[in-house]
N, C-alpha and C. Protein backbone atom coordinates (compact mmCIF):
# COMPACT_ATOMS: atom_id res chain seq x y z
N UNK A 1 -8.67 12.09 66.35
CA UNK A 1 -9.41 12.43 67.55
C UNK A 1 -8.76 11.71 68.74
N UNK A 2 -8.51 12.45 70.03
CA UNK A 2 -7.98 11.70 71.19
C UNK A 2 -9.13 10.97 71.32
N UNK A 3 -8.28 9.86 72.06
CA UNK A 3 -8.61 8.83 72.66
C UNK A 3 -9.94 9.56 73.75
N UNK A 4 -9.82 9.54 74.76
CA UNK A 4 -10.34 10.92 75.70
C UNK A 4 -12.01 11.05 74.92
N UNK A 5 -11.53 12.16 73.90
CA UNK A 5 -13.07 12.88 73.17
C UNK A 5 -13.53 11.23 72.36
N UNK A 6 -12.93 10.26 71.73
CA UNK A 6 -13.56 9.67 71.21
C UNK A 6 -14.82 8.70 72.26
N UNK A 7 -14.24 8.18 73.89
CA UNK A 7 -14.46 7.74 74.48
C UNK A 7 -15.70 8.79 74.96
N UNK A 8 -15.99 10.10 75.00
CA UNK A 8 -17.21 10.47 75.14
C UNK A 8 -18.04 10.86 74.40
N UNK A 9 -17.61 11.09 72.96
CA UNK A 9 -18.41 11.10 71.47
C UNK A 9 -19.39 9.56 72.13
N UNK A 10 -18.93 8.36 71.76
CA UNK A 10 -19.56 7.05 72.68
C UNK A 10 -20.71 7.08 73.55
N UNK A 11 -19.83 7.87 74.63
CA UNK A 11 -20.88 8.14 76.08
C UNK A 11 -22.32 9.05 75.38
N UNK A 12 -22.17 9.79 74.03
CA UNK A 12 -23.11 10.57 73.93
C UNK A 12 -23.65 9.82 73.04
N UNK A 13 -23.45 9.58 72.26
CA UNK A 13 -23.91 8.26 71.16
C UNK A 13 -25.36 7.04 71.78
N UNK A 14 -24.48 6.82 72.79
CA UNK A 14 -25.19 6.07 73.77
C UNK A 14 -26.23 6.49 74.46
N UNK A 15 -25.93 7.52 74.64
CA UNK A 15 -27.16 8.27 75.43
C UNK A 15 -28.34 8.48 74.29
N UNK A 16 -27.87 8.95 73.64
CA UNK A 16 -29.27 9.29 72.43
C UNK A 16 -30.04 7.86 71.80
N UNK A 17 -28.71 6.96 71.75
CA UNK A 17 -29.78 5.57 71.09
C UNK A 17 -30.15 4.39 72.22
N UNK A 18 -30.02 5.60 74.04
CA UNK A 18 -30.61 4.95 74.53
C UNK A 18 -30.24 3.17 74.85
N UNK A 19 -28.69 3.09 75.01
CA UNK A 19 -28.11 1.88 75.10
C UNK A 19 -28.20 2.07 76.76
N UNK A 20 -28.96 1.39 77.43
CA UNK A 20 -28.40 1.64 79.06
C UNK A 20 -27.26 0.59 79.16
N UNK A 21 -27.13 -0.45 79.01
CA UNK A 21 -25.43 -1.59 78.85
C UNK A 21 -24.06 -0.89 78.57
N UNK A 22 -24.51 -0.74 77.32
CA UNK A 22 -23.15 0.30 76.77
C UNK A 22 -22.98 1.23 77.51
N UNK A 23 -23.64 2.15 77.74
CA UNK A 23 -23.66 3.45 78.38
C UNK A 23 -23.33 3.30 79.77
N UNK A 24 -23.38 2.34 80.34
CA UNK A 24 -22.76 2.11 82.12
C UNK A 24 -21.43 2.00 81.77
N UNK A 25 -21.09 0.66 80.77
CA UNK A 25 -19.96 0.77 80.24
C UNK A 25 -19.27 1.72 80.10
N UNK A 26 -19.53 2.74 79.31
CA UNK A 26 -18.72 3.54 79.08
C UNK A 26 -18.61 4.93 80.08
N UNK A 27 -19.17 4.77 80.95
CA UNK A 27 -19.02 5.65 81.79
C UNK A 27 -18.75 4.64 82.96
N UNK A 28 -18.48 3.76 82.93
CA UNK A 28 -16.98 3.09 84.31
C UNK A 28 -16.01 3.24 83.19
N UNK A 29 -15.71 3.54 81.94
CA UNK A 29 -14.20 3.37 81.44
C UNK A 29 -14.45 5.25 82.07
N UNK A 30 -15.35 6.24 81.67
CA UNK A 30 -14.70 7.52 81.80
C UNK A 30 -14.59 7.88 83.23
N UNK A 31 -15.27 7.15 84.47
CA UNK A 31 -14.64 7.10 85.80
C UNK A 31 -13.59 6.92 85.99
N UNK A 32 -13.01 5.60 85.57
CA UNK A 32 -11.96 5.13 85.69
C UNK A 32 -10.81 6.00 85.31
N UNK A 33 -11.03 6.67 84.12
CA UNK A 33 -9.79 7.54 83.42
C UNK A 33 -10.14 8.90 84.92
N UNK A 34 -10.46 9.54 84.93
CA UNK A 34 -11.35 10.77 85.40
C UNK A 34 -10.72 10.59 86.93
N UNK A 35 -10.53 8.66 87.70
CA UNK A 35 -10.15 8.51 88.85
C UNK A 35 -8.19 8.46 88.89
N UNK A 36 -8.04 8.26 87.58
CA UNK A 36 -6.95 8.14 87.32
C UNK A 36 -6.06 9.69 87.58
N UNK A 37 -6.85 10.72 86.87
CA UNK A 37 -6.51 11.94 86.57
C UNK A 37 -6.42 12.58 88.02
N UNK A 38 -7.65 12.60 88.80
CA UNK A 38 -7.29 12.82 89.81
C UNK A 38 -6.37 12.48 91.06
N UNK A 39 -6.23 11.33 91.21
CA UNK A 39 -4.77 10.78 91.75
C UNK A 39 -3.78 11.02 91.42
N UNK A 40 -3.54 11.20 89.63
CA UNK A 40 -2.50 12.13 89.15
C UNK A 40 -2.30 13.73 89.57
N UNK A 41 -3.27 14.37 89.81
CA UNK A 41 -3.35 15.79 89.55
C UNK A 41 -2.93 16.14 88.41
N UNK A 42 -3.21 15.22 87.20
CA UNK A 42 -3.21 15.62 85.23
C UNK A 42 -3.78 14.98 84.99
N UNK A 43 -3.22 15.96 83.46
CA UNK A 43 -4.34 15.12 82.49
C UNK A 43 -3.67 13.99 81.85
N UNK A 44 -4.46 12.83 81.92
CA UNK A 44 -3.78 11.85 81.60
C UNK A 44 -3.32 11.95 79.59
N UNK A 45 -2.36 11.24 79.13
CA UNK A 45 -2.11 11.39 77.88
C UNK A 45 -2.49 10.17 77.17
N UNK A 46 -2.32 10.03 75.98
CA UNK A 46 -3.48 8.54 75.49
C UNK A 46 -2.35 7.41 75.86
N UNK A 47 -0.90 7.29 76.11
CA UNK A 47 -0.52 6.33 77.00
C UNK A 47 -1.32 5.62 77.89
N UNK A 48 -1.04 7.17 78.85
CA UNK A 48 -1.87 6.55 80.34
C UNK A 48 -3.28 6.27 80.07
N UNK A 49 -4.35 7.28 79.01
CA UNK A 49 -5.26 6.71 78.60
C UNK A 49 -5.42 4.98 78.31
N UNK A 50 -4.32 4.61 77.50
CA UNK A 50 -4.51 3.34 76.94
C UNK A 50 -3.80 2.13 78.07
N UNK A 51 -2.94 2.36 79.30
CA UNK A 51 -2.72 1.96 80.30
C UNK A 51 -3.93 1.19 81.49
N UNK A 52 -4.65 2.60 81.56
CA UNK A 52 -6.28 2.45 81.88
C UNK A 52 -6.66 1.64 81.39
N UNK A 53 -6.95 1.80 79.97
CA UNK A 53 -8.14 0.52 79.54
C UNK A 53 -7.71 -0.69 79.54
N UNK A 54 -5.96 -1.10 78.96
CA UNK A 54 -5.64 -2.76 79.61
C UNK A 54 -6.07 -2.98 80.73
N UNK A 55 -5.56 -2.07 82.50
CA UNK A 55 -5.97 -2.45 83.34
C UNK A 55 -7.25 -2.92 83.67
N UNK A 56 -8.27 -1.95 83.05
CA UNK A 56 -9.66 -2.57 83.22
C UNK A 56 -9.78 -3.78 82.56
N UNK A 57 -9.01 -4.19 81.15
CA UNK A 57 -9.24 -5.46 80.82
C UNK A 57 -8.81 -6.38 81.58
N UNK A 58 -7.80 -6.32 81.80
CA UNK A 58 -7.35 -7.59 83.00
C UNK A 58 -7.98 -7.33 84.34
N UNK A 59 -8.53 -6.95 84.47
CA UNK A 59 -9.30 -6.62 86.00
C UNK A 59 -10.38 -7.53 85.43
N UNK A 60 -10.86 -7.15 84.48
CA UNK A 60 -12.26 -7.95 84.00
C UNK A 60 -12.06 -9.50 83.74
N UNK A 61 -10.52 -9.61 83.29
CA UNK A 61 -10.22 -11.21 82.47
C UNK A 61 -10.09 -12.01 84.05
N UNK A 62 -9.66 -11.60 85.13
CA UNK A 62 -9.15 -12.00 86.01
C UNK A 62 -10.78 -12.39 86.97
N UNK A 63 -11.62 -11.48 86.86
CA UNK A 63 -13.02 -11.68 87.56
C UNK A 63 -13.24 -13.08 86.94
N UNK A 64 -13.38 -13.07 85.50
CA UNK A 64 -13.77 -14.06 84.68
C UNK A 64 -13.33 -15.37 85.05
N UNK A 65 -12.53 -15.35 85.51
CA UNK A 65 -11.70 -16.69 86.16
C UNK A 65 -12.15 -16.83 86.99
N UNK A 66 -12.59 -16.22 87.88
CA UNK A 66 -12.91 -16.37 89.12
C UNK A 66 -14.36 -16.82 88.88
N UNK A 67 -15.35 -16.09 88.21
CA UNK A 67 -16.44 -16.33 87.79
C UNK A 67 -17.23 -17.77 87.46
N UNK A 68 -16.35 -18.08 86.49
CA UNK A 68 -16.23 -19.55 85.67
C UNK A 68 -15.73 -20.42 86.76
N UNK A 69 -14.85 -20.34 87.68
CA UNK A 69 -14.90 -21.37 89.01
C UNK A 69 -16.18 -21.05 89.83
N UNK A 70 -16.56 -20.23 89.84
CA UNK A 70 -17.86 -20.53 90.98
C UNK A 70 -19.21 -20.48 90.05
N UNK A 71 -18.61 -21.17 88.56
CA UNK A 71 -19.86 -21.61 87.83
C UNK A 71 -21.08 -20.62 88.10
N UNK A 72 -20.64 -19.03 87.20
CA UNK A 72 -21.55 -17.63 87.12
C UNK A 72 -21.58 -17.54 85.96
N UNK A 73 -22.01 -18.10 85.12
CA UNK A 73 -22.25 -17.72 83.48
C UNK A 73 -22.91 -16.48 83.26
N UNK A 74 -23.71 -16.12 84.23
CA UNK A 74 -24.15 -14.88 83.98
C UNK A 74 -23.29 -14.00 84.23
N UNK A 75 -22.49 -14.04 85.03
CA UNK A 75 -21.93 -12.84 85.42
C UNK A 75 -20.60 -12.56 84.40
N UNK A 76 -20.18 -13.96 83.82
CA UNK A 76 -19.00 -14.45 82.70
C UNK A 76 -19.38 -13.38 81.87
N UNK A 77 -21.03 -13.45 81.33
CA UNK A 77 -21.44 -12.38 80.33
C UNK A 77 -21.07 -11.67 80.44
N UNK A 78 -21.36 -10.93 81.36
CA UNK A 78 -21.16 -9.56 81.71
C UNK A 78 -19.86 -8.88 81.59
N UNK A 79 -19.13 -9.82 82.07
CA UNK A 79 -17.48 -9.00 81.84
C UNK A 79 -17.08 -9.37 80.61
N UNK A 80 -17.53 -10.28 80.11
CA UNK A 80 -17.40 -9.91 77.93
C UNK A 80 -17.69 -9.21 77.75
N UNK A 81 -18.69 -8.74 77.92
CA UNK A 81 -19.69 -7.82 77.20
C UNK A 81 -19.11 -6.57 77.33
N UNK A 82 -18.14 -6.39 78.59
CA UNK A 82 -17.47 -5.43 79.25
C UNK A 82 -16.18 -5.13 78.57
N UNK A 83 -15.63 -6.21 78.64
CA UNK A 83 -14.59 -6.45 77.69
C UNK A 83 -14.33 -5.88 75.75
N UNK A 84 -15.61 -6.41 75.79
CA UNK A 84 -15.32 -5.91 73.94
C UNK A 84 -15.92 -4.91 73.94
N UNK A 85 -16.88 -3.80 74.78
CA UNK A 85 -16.79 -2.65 74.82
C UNK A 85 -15.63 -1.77 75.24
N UNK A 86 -14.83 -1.94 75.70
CA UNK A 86 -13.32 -1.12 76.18
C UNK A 86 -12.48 -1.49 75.09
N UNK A 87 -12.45 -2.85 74.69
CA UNK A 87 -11.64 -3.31 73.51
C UNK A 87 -11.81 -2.71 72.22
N UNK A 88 -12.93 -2.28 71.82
CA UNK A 88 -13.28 -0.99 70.79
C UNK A 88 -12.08 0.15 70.77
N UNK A 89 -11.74 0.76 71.92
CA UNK A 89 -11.02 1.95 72.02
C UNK A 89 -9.61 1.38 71.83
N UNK A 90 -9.79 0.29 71.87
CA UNK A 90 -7.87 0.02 71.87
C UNK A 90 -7.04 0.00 70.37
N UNK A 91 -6.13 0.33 70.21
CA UNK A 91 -5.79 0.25 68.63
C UNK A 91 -5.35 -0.90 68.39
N UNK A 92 -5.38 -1.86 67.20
CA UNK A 92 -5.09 -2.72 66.91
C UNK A 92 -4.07 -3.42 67.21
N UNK A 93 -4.21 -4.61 67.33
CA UNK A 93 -3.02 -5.42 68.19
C UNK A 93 -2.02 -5.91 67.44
N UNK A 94 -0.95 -6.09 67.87
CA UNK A 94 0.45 -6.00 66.67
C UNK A 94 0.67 -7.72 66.61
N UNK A 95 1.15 -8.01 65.80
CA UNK A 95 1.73 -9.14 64.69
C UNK A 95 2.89 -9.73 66.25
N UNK A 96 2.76 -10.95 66.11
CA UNK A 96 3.67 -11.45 66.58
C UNK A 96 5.26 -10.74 65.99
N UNK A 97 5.19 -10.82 64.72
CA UNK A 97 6.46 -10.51 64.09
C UNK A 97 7.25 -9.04 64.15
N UNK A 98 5.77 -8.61 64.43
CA UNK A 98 5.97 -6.85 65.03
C UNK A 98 6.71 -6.84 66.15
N UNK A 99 5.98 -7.37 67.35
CA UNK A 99 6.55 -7.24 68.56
C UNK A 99 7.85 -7.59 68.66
N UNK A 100 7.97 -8.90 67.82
CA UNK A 100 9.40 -9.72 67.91
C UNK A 100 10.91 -8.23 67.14
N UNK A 101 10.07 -7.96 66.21
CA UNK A 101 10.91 -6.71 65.76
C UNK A 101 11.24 -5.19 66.42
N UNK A 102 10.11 -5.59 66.96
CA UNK A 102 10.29 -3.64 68.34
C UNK A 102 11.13 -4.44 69.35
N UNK A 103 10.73 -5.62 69.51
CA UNK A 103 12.25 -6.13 70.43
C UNK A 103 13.45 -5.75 70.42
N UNK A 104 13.94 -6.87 69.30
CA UNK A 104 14.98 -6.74 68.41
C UNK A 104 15.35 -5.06 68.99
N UNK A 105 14.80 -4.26 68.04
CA UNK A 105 15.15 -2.86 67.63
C UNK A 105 15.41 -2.27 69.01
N UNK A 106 14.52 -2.77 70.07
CA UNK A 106 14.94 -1.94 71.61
C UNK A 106 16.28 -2.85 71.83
N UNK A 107 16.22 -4.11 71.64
CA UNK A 107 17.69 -4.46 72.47
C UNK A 107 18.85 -4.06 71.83
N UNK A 108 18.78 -3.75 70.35
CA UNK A 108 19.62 -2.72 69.38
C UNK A 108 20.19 -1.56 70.07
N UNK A 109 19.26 -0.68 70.19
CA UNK A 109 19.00 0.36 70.99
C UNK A 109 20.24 0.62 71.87
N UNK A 110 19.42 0.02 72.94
CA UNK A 110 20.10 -0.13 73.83
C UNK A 110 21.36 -0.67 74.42
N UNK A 111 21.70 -1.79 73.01
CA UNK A 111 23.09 -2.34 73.57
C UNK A 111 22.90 -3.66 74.79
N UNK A 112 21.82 -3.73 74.98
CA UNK A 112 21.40 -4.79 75.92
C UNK A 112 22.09 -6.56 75.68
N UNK A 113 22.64 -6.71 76.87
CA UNK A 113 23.33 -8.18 76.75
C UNK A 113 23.21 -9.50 77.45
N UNK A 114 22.26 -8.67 78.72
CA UNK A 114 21.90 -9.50 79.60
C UNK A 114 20.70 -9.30 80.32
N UNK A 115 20.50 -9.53 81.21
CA UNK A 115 18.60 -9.42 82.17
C UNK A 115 18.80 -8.11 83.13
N UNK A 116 20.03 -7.79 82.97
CA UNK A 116 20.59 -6.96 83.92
C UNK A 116 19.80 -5.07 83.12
N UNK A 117 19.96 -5.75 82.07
CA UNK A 117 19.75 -4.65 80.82
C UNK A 117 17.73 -4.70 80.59
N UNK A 118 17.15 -5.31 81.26
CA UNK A 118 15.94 -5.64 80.69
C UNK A 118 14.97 -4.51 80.75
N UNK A 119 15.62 -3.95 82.33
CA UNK A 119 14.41 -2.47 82.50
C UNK A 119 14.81 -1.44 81.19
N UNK A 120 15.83 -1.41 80.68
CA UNK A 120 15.52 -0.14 79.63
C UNK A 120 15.54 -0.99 78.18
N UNK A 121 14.95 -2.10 77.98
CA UNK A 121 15.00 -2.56 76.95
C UNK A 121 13.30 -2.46 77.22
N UNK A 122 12.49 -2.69 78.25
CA UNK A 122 11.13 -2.52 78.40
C UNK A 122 10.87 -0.91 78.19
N UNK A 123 11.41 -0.20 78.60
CA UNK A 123 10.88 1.22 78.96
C UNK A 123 10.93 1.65 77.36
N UNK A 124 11.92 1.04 76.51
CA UNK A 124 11.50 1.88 75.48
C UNK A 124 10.35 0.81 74.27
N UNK A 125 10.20 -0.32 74.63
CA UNK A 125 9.05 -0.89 74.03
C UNK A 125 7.56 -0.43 74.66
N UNK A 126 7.19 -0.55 75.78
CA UNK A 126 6.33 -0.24 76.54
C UNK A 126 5.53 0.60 75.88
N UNK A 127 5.95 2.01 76.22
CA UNK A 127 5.00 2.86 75.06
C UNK A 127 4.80 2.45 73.34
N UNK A 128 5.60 1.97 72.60
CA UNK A 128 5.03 1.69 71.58
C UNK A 128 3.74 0.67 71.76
N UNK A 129 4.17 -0.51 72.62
CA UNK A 129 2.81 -1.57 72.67
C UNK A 129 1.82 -1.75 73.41
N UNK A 130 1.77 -0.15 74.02
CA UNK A 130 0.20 -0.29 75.21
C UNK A 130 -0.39 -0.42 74.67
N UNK A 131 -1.42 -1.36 75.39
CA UNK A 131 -2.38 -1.35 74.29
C UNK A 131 -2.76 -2.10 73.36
N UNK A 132 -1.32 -2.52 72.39
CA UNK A 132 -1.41 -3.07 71.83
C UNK A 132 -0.94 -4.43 71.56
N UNK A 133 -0.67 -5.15 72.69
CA UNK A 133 -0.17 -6.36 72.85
C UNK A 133 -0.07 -6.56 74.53
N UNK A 134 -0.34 -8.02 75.20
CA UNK A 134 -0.06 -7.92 76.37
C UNK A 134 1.46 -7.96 76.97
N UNK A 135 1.74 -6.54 78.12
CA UNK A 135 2.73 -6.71 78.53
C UNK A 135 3.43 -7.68 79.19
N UNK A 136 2.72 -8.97 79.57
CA UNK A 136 3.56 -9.74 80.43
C UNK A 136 3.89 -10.41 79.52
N UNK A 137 3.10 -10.85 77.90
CA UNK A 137 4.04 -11.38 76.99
C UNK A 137 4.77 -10.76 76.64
N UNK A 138 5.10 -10.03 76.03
CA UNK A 138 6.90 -9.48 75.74
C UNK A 138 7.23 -9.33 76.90
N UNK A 139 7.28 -9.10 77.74
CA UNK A 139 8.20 -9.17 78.67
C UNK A 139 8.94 -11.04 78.71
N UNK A 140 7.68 -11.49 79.02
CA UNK A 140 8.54 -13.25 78.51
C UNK A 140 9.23 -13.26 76.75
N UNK A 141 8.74 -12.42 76.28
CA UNK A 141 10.07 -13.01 75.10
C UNK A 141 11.14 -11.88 74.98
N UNK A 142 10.98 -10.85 75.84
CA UNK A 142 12.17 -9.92 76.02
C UNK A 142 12.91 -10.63 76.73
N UNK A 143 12.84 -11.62 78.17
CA UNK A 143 13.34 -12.40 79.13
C UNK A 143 14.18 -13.63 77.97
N UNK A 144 13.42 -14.16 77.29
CA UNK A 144 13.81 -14.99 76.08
C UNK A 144 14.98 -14.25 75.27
N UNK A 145 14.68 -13.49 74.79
CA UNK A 145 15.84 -13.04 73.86
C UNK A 145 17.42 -12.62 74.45
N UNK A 146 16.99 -12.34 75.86
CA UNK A 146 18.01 -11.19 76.67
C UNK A 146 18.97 -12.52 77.60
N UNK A 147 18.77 -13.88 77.54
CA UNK A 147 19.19 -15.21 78.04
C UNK A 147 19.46 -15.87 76.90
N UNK A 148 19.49 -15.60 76.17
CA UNK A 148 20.05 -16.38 74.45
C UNK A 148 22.00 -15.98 74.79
C-alpha cells in the first residue's frame, strides 16, 4: 500500500475511534503532503512523500529545543506526541553498518576520490535512505570517507 493511502486509511481509522490528537495529527501530515503537491503541480511519489515527513520531524525536533529552553514541558509533549505519530509512517531505520555499506557502494559507483565528487556520491544514496536515516549524518560520514 502507498505511503499516501496508508496515511489516510489512519486519517479514517481515527475518525471512527474518535482519536481527536491523532487525528489533527494526521491531517497536518496530509496538509502538509497535499501543500507540497500543490507547489509542485504533482503528485508527490513516496520519496517526496517520505522527504515530507523527515521535514516535519525536524521542524518538530528543532521546536523542541526551543521549547525545553523556555522551560514548556507541555508543549515538549506535544511535539513527541507529534513526532511518534509521523514516525509510524516511516520505514525502518537502517543499521549503522547499512549506511556505512550504501556508502561504500555509492563511492564505488561513482569512482569518487575526493569532496569534489560528494554531490553524486549523495544523489545516489539519498533516495535509498529517506527516511530512513538522518541526512546530515551520512553526509558527515560521506565527508569522512571522501577525506580519507
Amino acid at each position: 500500500m502507498a505511503l499516501k493511502d496508508q496515511i489516510q486509511a489512519a486519517v479514517k481509522t481515527a475518525m471512527r475511534e474518535k482519536a481527536k490528537e491523532r487525528l489533527a495529527i494526521l491531517r497536518l501530515i496530509t496538509a502538509a503532503i497535499k501543500q507540497q503537491e500543490v507547489d509542485s503541480r504533482q503528485e508527490l511519489n513516496e520519496s517526496q512523500v517520505l522527504a515530507t515527513l523527515d521535514k516535519m520531524i525536524k521542524q518538530r525536533q528543532e521546536s523542541i529545543k526551543q521549547f525545553t529552553a523556555g522551560q514548556r514541558d507541555d508543549l515538549v509533549a506535544k511535539e513527541q506526541a507529534e513526532i511518534a505519530v509521523i514516525k509510524q509512517f516511516l520505514p525502518s531505520a537502517l543499521s549503522t553498518e547499512e549506511i556505512d555499506a550504501l556508502i561504500q557502494q555509492a563511492i564505488n559507483e561513482t569512482g569518487a576520490d575526493s569532496m569534489q565528487a560528494m554531490g553524486k556520491v549523495m544523489a545516489i544514496i539519498k533516495p535509498k535512505v529517506q527516511g530512513r536515516a538522518d541526512m546530515a549524518a551520512v553526509s558527515q560520514k560521506v565527508k569522512a570517507q571522501l577525506t580519507q
